[in-house]
N, C-alpha and C. Protein backbone atom coordinates (compact mmCIF):
# COMPACT_ATOMS: atom_id res chain seq x y z
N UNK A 1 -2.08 55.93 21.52
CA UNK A 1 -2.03 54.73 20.71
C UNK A 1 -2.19 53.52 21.62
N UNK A 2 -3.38 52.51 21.35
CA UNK A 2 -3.77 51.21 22.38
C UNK A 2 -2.12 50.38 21.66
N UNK A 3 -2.09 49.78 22.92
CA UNK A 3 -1.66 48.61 22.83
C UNK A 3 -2.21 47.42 21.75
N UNK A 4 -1.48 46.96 21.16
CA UNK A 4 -2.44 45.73 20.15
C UNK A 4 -1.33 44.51 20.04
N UNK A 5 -2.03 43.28 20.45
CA UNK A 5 -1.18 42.10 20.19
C UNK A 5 -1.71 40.93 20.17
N UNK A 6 -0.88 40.49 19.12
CA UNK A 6 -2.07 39.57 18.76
C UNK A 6 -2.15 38.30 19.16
N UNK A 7 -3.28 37.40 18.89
CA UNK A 7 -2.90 36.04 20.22
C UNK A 7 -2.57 35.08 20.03
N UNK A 8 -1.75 34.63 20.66
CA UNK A 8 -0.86 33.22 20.90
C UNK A 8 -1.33 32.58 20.01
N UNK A 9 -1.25 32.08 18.67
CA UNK A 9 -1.33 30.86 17.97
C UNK A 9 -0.86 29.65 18.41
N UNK A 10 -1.25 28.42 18.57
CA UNK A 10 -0.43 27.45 19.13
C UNK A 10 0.59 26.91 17.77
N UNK A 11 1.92 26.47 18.45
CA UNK A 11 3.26 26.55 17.57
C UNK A 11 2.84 25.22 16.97
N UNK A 12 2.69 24.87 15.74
CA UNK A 12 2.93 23.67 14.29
C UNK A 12 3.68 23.55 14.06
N UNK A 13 4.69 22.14 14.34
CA UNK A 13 5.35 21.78 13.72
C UNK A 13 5.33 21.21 12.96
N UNK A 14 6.41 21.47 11.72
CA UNK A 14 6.54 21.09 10.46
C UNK A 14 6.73 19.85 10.08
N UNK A 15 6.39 18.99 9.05
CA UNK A 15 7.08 17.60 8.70
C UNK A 15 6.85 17.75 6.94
N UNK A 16 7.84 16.75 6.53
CA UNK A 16 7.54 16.31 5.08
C UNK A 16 7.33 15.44 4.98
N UNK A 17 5.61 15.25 4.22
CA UNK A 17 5.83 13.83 4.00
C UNK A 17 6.26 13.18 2.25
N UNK A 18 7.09 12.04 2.67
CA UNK A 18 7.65 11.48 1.42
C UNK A 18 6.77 10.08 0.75
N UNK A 19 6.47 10.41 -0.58
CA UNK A 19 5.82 9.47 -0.90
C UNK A 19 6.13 9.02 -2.57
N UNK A 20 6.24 8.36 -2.84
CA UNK A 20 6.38 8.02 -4.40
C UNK A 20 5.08 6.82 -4.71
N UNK A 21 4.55 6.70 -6.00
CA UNK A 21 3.31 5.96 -6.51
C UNK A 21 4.20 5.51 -8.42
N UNK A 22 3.67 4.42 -8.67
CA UNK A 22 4.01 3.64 -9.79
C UNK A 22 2.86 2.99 -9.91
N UNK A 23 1.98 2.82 -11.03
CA UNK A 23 0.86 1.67 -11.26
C UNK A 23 1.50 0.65 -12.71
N UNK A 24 1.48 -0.13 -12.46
CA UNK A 24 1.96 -1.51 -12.96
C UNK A 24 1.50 -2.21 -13.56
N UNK A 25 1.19 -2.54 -14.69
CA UNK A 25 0.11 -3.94 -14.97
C UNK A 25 1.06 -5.29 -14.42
N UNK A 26 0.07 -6.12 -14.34
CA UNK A 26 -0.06 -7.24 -13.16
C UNK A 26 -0.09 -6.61 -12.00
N UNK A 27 0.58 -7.90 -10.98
CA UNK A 27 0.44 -8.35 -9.72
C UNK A 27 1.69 -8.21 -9.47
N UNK A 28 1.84 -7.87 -8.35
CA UNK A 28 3.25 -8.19 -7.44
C UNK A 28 2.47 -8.41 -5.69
N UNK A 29 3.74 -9.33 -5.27
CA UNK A 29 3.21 -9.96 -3.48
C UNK A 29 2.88 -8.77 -2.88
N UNK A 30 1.80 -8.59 -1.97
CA UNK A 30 0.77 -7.89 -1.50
C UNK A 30 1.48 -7.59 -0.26
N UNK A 31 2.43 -9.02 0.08
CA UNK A 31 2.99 -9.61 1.40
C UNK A 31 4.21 -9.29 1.84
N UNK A 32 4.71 -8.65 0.30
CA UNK A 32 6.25 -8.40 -0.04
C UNK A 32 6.10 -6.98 0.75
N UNK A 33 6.94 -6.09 1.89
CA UNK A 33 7.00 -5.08 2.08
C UNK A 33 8.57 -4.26 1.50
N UNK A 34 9.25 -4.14 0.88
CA UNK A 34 10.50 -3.89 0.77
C UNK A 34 10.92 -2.44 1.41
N UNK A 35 12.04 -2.53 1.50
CA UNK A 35 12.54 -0.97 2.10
C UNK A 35 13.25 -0.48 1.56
N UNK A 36 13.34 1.09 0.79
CA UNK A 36 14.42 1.63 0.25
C UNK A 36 14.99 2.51 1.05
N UNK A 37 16.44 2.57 0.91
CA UNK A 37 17.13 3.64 1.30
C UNK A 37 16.72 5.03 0.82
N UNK A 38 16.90 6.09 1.46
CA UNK A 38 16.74 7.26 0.87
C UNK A 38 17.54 8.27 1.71
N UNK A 39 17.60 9.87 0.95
CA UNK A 39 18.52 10.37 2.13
C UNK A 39 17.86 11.52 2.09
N UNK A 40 17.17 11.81 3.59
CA UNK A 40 16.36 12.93 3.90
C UNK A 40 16.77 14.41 3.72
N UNK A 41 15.76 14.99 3.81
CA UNK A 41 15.87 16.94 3.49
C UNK A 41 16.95 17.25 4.11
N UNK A 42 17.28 16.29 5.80
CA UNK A 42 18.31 17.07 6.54
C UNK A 42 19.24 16.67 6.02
N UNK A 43 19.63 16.00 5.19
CA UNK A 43 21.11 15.46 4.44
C UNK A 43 21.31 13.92 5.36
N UNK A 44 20.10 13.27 6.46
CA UNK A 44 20.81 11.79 7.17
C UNK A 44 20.51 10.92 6.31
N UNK A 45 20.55 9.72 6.37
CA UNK A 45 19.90 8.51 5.63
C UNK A 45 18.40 8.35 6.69
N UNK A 46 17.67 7.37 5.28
CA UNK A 46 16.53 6.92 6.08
C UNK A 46 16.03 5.89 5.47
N UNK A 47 15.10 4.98 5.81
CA UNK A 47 14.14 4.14 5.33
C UNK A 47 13.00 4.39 4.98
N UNK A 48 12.52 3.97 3.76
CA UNK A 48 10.89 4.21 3.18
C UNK A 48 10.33 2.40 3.06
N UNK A 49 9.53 2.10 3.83
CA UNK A 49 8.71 1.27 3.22
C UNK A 49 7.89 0.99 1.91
N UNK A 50 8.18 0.46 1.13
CA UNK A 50 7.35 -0.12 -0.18
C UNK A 50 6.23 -0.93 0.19
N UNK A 51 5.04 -0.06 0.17
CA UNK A 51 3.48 -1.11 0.15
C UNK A 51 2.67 -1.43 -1.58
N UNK A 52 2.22 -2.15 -1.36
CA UNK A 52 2.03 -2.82 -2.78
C UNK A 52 0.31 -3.36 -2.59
N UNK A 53 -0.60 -2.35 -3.51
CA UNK A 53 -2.01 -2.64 -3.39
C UNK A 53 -2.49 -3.35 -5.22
N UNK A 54 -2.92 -4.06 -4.97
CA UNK A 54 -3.28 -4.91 -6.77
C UNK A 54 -4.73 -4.76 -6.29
N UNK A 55 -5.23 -4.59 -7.44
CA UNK A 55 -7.01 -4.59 -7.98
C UNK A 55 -7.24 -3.39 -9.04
N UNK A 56 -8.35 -3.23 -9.76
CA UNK A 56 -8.56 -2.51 -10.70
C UNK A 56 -8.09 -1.06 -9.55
N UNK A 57 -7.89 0.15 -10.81
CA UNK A 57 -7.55 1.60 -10.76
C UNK A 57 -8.81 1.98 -9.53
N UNK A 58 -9.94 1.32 -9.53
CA UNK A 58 -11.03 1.64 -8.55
C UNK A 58 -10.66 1.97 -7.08
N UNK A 59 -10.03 0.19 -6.97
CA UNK A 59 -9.86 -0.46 -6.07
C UNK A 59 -8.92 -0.24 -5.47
N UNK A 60 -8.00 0.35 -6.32
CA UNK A 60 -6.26 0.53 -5.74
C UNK A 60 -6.68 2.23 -5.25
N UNK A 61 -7.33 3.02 -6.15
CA UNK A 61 -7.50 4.24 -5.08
C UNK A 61 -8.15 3.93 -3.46
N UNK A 62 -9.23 3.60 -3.33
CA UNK A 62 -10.15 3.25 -2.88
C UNK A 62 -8.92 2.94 -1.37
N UNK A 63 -8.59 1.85 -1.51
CA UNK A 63 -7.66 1.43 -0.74
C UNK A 63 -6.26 1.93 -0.17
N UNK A 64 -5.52 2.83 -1.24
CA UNK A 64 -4.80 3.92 -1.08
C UNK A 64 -5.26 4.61 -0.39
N UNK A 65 -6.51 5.61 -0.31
CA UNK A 65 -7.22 6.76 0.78
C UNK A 65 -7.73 5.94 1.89
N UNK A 66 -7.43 4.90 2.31
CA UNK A 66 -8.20 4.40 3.44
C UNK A 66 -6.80 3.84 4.13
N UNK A 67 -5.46 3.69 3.53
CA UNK A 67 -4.16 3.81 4.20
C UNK A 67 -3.23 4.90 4.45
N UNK A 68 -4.21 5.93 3.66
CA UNK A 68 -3.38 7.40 4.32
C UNK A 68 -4.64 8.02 5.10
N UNK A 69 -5.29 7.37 5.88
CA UNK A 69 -5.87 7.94 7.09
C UNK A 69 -5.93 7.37 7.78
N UNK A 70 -5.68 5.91 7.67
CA UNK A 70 -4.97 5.16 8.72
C UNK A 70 -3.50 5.42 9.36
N UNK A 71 -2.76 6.07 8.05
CA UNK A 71 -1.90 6.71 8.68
C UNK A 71 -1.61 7.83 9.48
N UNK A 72 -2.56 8.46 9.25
CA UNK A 72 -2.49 10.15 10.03
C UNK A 72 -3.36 9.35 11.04
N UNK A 73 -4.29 8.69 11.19
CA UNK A 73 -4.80 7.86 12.66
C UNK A 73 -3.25 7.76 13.78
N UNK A 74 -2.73 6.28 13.51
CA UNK A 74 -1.67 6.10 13.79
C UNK A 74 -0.51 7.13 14.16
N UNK A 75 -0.67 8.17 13.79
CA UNK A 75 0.46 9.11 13.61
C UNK A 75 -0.22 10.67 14.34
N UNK A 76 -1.21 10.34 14.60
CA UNK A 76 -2.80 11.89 15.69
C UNK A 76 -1.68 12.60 16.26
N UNK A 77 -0.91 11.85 17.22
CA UNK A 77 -0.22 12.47 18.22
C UNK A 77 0.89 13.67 17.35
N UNK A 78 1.29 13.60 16.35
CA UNK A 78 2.45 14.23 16.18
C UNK A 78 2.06 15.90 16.32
């Protein structure tokens, strides 16, 4: 019987990412960033930033997918 083993995968670590979405009619400040409390998977507290995009359903996707790959930009290294 050969020997068989199989090869080194490199180790991934895990993350969650947390996100919540609300669409609104009107406007709210673009400028306004607010922060909510929240309390993570591991049971600590944490902070979530509130970003706030206004323009038609087009525009607000559009702009949404071009700040979650700016984020995984920003964030390559993890």
């Amino acid at each position: 019987m050969a020997n068989h083993t199989e090869p080194l995968s490199p180790v991934n670590s895990q993350y969650t990412l947390g996100y919540g979405m609300r669409l609104d009619k009107g406007t709210a400040p673009e400028l306004a960033h607010p922060q909510v409390s929240v309390t993570l998977p591991d049971g600590s507290e944490g902070h979530l930033t509130l970003h706030v995009i206004n323009g038609t359903p087009d525009e607000i996707k559009a702009r949404l997918l071009e700040s979650v790959d700016a984020f995984f930009d920003i964030n390559a290294d993890l």
